[in-house]
N, C-alpha and C. Protein backbone atom coordinates (compact mmCIF):
# COMPACT_ATOMS: atom_id res chain seq x y z
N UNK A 1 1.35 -9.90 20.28
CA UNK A 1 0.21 -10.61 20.83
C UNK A 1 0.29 -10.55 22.35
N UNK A 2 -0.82 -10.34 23.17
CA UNK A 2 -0.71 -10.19 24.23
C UNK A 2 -1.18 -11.44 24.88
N UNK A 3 -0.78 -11.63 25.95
CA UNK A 3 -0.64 -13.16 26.95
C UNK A 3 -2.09 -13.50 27.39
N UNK A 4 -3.42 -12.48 27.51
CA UNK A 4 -4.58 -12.36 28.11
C UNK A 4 -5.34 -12.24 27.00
N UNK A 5 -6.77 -12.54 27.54
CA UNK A 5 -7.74 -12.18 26.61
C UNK A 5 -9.01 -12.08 27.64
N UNK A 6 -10.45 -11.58 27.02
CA UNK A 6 -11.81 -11.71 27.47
C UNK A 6 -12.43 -12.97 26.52
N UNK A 7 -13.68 -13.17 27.39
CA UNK A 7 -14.76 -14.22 26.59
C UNK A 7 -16.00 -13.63 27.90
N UNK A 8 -16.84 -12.61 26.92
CA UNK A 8 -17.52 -12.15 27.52
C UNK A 8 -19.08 -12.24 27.07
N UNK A 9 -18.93 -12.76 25.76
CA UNK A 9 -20.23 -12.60 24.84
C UNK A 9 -20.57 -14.34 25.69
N UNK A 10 -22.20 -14.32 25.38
CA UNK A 10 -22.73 -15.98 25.73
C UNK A 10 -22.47 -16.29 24.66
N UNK A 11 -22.67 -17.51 24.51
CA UNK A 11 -22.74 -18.76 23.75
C UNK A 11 -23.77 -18.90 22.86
N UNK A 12 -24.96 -17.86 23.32
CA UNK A 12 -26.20 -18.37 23.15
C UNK A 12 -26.28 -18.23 21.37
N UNK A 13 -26.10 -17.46 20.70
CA UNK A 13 -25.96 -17.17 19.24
C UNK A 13 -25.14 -18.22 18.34
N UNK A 14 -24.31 -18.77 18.93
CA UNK A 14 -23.37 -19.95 18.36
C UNK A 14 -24.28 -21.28 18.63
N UNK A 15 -25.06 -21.19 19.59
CA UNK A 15 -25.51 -22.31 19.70
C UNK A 15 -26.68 -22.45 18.85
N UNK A 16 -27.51 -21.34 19.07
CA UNK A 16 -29.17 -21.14 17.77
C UNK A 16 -28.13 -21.70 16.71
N UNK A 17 -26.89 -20.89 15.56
CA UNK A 17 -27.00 -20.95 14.50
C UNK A 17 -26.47 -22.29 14.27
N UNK A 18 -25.86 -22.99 14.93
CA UNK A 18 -25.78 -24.07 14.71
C UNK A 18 -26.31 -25.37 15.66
N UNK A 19 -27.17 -25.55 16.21
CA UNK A 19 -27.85 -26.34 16.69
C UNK A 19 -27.56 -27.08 18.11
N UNK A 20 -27.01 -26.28 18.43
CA UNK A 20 -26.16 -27.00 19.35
C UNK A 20 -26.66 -27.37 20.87
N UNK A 21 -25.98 -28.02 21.84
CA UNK A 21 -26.72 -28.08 22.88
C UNK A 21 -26.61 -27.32 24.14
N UNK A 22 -27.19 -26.97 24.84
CA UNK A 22 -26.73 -25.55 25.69
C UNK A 22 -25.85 -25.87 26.61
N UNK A 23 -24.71 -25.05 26.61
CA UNK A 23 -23.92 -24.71 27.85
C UNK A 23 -24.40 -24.25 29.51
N UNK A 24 -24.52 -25.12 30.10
CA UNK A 24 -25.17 -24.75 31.48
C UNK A 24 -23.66 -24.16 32.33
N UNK A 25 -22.86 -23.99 31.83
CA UNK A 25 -21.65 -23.65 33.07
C UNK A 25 -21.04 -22.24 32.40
N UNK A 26 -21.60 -21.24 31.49
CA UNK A 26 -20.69 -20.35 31.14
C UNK A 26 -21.17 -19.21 32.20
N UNK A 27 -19.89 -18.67 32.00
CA UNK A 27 -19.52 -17.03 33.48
C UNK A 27 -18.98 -16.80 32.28
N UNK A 28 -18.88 -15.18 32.09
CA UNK A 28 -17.98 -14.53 31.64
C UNK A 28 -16.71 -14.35 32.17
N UNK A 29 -15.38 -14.07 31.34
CA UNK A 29 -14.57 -14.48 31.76
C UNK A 29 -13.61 -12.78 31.53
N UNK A 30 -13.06 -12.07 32.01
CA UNK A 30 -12.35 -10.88 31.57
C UNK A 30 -10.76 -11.06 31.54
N UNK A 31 -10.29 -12.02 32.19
CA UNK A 31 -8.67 -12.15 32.07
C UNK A 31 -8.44 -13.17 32.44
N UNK A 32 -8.86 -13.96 31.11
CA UNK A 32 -7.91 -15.55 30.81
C UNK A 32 -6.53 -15.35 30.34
N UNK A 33 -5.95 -16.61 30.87
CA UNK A 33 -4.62 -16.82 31.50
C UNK A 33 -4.80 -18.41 30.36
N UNK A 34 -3.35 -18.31 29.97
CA UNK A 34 -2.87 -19.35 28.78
C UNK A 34 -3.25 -20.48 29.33
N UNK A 35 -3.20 -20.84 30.82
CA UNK A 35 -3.69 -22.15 31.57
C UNK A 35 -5.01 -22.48 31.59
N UNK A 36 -5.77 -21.13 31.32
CA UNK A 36 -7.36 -21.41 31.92
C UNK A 36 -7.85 -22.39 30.61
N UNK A 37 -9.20 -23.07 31.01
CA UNK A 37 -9.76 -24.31 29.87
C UNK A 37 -10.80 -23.30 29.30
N UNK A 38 -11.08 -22.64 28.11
CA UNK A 38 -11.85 -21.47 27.70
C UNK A 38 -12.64 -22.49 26.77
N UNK A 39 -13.92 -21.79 26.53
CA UNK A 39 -14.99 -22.12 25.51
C UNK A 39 -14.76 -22.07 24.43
N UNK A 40 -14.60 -22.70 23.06
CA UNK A 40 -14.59 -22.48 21.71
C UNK A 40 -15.20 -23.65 21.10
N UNK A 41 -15.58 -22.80 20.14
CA UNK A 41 -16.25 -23.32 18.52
C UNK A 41 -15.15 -24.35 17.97
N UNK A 42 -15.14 -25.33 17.95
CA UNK A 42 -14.31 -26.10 16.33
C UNK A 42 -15.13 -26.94 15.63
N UNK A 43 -14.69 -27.89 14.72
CA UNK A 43 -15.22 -28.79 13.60
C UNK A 43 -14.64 -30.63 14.28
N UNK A 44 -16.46 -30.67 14.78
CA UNK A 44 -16.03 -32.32 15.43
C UNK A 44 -16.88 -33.01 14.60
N UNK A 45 -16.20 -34.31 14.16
CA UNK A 45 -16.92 -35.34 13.43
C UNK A 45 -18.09 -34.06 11.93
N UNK A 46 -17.34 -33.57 11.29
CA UNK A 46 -17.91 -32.68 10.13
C UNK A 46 -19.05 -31.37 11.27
N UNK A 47 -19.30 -31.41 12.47
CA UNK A 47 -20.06 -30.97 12.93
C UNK A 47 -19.77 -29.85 13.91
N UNK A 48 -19.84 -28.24 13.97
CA UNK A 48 -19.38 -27.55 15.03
C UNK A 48 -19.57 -28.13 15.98
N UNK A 49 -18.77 -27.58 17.38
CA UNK A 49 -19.03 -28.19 18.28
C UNK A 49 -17.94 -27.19 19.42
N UNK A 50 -18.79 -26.91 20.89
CA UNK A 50 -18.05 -26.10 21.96
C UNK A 50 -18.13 -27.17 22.86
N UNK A 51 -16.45 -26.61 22.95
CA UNK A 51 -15.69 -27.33 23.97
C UNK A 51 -14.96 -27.13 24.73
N UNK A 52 -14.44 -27.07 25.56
CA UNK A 52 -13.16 -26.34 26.66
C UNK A 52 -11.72 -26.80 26.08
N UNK A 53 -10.81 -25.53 25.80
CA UNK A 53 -9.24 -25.89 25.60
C UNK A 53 -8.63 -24.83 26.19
N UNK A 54 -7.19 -25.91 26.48
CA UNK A 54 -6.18 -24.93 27.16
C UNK A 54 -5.73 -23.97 25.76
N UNK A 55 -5.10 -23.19 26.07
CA UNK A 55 -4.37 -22.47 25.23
C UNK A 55 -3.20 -22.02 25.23
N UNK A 56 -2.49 -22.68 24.21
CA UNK A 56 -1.23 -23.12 24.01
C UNK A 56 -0.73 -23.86 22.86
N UNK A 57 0.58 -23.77 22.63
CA UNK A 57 0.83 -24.72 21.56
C UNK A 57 2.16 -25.46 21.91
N UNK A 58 1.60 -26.52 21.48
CA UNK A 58 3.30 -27.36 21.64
C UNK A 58 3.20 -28.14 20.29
N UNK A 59 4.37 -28.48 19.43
CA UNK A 59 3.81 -29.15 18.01
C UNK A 59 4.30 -31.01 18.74
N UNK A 60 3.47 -31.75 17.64
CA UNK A 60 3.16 -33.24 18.28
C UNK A 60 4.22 -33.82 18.47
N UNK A 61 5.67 -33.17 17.81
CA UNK A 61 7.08 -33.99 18.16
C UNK A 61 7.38 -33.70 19.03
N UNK A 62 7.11 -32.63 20.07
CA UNK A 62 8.08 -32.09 21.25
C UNK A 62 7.41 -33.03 22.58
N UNK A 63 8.51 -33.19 23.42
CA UNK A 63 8.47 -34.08 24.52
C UNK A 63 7.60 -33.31 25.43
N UNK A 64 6.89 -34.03 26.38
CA UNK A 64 5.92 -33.69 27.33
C UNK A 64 6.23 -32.59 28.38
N UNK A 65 8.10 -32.81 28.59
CA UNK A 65 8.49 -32.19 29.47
C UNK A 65 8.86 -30.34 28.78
N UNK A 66 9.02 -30.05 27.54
CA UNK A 66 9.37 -29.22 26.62
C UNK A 66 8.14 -28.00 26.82
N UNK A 67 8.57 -26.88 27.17
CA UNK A 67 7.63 -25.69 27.65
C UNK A 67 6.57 -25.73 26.45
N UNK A 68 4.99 -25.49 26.80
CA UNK A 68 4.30 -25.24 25.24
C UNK A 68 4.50 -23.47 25.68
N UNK A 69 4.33 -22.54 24.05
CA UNK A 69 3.82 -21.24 24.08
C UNK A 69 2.39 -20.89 23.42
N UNK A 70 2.20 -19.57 23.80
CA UNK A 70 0.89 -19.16 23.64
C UNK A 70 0.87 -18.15 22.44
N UNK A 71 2.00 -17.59 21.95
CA UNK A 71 2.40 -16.58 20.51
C UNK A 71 3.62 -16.83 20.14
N UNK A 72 3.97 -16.72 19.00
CA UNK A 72 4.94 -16.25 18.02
C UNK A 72 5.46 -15.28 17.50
N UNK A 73 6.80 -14.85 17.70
CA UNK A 73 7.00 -13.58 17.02
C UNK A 73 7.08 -13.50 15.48
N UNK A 74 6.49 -12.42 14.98
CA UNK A 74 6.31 -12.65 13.81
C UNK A 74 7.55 -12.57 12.91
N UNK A 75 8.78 -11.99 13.20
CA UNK A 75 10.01 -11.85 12.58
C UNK A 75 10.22 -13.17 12.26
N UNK A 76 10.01 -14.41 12.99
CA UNK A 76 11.01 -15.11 12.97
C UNK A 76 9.78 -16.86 13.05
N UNK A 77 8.85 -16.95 13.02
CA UNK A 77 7.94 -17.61 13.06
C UNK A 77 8.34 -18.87 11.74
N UNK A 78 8.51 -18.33 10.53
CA UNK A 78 8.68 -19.01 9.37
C UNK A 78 10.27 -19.92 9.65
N UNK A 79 11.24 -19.05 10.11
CA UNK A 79 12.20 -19.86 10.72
C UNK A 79 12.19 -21.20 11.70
N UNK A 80 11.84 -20.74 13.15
CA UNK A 80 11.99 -21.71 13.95
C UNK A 80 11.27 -22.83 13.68
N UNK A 81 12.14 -23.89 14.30
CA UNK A 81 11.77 -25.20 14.16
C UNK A 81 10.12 -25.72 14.64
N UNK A 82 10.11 -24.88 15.93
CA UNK A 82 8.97 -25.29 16.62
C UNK A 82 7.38 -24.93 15.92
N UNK A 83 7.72 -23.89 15.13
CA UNK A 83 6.15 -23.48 14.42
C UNK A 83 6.45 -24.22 12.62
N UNK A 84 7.54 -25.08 12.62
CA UNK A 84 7.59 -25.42 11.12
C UNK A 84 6.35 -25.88 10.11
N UNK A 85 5.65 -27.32 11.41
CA UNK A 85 4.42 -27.33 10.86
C UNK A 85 3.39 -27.16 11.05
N UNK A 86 3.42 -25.57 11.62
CA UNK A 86 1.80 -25.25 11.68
C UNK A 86 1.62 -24.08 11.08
N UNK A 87 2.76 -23.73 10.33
CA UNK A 87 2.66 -22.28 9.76
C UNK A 87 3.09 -22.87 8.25
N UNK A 88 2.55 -21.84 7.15
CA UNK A 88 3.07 -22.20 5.53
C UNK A 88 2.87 -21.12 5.05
């Protein structure tokens, strides 16, 4: 998995099919960085919904001060402690 990504498509199609209300602040974006706050789709109150998240993971037991990451290697994912419960 690589550390970067794009978000280049609008919004505008996510928003028709599900009703949503328009995004007045999107730029396309060509090389987001695990820190940047990016646009996505999830499930709020039963209802899609776009919102800005960092990207990253830290699981809910680890202390504030404890590095989050952005991938997993796949050898070893089912092992470590840190992806125990978000992977099955």
């Amino acid at each position: 998995m690589c550390g970067r990504f794009a978000l280049i498509n609008n919004p505008l199609l996510l928003m028709t099919l599900f009703d949503l209300p328009p995004v007045q602040d999107f730029v396309p974006v060509y090389n987001i960085a695990p820190s940047f706050r990016v646009l996505a789709a999830h499930v709020k109150d039963e209802k899609v919904a776009l919102d800005r998240f960092s990207w990253n993971y830290r699981p809910h037991w680890a202390k504030q001060n404890m590095k989050s990451v952005i991938n997993a290697r796949v050898e070893t994912v089912f092992e470590k402690p840190y992806f125990r419960g978000a992977i099955k």
